[in-house]
C-alpha atoms as a PDB file:
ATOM      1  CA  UNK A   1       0.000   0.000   0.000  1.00  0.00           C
ATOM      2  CA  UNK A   2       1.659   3.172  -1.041  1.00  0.00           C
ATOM      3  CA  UNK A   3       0.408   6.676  -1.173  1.00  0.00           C
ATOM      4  CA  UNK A   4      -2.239   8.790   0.377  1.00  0.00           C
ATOM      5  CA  UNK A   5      -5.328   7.378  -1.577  1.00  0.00           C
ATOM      6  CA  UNK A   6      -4.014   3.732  -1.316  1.00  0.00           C
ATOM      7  CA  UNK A   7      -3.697   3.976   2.338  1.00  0.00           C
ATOM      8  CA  UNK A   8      -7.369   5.584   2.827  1.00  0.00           C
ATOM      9  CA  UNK A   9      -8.830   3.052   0.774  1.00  0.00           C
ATOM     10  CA  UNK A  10      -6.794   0.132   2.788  1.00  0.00           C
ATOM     11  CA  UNK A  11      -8.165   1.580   5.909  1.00  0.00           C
ATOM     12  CA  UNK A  12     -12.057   2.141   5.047  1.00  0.00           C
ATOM     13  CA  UNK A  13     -12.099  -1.616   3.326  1.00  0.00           C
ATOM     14  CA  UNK A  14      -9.348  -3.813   5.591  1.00  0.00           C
ATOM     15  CA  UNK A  15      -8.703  -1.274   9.089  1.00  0.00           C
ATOM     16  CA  UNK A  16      -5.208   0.061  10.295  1.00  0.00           C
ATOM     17  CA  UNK A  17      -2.204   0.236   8.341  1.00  0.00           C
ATOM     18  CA  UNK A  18       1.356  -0.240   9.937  1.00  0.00           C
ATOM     19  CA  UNK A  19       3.471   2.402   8.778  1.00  0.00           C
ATOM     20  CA  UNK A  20       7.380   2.759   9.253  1.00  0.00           C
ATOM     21  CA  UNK A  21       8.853   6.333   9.250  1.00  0.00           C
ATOM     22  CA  UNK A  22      11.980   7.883  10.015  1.00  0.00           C
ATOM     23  CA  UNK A  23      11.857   9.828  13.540  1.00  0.00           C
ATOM     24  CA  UNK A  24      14.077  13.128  14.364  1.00  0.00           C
ATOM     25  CA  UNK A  25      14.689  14.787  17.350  1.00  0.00           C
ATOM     26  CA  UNK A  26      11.970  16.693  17.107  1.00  0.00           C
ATOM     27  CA  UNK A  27       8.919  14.233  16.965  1.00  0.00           C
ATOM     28  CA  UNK A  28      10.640  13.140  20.659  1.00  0.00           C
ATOM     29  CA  UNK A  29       9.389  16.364  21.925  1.00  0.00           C
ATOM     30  CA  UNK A  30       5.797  16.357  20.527  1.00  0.00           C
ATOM     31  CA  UNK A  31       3.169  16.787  22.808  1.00  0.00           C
ATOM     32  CA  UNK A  32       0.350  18.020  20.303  1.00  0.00           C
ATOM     33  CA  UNK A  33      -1.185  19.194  17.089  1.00  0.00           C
ATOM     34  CA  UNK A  34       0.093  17.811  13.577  1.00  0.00           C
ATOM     35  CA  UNK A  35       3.704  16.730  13.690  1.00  0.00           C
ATOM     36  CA  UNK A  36       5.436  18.029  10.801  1.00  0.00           C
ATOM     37  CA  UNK A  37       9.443  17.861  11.127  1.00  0.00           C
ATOM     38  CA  UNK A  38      11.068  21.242  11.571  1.00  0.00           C
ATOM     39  CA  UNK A  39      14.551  20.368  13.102  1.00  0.00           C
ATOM     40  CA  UNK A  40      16.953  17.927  15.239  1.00  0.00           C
ATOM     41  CA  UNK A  41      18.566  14.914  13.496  1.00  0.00           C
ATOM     42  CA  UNK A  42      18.012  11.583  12.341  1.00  0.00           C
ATOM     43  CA  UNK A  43      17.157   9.571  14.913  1.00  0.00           C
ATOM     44  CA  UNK A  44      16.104   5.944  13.399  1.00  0.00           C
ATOM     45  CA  UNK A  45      12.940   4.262  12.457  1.00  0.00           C
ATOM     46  CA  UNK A  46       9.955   3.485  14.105  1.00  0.00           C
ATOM     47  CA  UNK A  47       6.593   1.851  13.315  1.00  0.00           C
ATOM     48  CA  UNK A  48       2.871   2.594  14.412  1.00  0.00           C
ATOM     49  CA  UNK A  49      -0.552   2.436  13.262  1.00  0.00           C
ATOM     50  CA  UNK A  50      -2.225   5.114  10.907  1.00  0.00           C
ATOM     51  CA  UNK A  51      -5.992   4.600  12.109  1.00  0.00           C
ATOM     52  CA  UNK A  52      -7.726   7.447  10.430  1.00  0.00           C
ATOM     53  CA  UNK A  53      -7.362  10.977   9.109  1.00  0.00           C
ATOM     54  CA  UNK A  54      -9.065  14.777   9.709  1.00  0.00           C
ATOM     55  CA  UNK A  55      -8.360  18.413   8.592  1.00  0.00           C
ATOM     56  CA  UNK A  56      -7.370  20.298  11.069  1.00  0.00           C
ATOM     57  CA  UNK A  57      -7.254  24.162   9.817  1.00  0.00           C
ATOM     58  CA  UNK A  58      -6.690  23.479   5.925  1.00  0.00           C
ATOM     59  CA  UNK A  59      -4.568  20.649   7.037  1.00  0.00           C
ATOM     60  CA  UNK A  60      -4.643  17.364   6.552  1.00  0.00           C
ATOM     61  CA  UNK A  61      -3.275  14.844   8.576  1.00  0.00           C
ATOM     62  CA  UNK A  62      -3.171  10.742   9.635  1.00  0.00           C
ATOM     63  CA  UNK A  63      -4.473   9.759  13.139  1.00  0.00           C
ATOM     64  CA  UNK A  64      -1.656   7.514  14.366  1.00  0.00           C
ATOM     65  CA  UNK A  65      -1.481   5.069  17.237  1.00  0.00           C
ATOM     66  CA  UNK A  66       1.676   5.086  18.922  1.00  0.00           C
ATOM     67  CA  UNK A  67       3.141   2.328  21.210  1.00  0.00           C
ATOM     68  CA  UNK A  68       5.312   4.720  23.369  1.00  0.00           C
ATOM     69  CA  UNK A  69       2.460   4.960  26.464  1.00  0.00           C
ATOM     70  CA  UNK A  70      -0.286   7.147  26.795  1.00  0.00           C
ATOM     71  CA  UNK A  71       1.590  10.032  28.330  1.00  0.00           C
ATOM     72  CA  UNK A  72       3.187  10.550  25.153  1.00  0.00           C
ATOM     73  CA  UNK A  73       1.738  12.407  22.726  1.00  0.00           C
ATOM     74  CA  UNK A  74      -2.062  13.146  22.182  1.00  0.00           C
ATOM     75  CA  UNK A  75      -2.892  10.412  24.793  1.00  0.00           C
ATOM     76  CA  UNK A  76      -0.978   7.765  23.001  1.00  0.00           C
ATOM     77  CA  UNK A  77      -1.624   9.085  19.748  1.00  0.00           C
ATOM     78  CA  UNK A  78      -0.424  11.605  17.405  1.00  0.00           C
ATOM     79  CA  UNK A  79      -1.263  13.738  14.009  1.00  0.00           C
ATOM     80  CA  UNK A  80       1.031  13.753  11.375  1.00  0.00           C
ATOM     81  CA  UNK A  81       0.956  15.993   8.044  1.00  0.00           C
ATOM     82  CA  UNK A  82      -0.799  13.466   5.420  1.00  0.00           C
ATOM     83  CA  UNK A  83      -0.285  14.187   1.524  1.00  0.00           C
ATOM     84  CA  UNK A  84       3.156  15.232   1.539  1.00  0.00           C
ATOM     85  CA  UNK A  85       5.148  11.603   2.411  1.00  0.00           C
ATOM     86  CA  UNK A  86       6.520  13.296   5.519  1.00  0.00           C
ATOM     87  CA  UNK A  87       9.777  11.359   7.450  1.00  0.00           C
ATOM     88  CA  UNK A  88       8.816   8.996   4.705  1.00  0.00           C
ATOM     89  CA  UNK A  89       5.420   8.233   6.168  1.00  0.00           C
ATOM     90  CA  UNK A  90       3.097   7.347   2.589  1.00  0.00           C
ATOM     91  CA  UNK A  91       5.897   5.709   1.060  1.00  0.00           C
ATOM     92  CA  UNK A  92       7.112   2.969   4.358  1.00  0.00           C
ATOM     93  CA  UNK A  93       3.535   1.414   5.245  1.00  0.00           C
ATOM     94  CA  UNK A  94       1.895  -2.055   4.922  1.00  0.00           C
ATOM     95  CA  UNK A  95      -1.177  -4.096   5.069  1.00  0.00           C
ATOM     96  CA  UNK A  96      -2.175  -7.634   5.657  1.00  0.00           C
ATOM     97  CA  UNK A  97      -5.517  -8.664   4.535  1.00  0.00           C
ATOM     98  CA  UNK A  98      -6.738 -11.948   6.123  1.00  0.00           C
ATOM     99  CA  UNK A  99      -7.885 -14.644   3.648  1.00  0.00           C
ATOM    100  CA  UNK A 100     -10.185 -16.800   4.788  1.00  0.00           C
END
C-alpha cells in the first residue's frame, strides 16, 4: 500500500495500516497538534498504526497510534501531516488482509 489514496482506501475496506517512518529529534518532543518535522537529526525508524485521518485548519493529517504509552503524545496518539510523504510516512507502510 503506497500513497495517500491507497492507504485511505486500505483503511475504510481492511482497518489500520502499519506504517514505518523515520523519527528526528523533534517528533521526541511532541506533545500536540500535527507533527510536521522542523529540526533535530536523524534519529532511526519506528513503526505505528495510521488509524484514520481529519483536517485540522486546511490541514490534513493521519491519526496515528503510537506504542510509546499514553503520556506521550495526544494520549498515546499523534497527528502527522498526510499528503506530503513526511519522514517517509506514505511511502514505508503495509497491510495484511486476512484470507479466509
Amino acid at each position: 500500500v503506497a500513497g495517500e489514496e491507497e492507504i485511505m482506501q486500505e483503511i475504510m475496506e481492511n482497518g489500520s495500516v502499519t506504517a514505518a517512518f523515520m523519527v528526528y529529534e523533534d517528533f521526541a518532543d511532541y506533545q500536540s497538534g500535527i507533527y510536521q518535522h522542523v529540526g533535530g537529526g536523524f534519529m532511526g525508524g519506528h513503526a505505528v498504526k495510521i488509524i484514520g485521518w481529519g483536517v485540522e485548519n486546511g490541514v490534513k493529517f493521519w491519526q496515528i497510534a503510537n506504542s510509546w504509552n499514553p503520556r506521550w503524545g495526544e494520549n498515546g496518539y499523534f497527528r502527522i501531516i498526510k499528503g506530503i510523504d513526511e519522514c517517509g510516512f506514505e511511502s514505508g507502510n503495509d497491510a495484511v488482509i486476512p484470507r479466509i
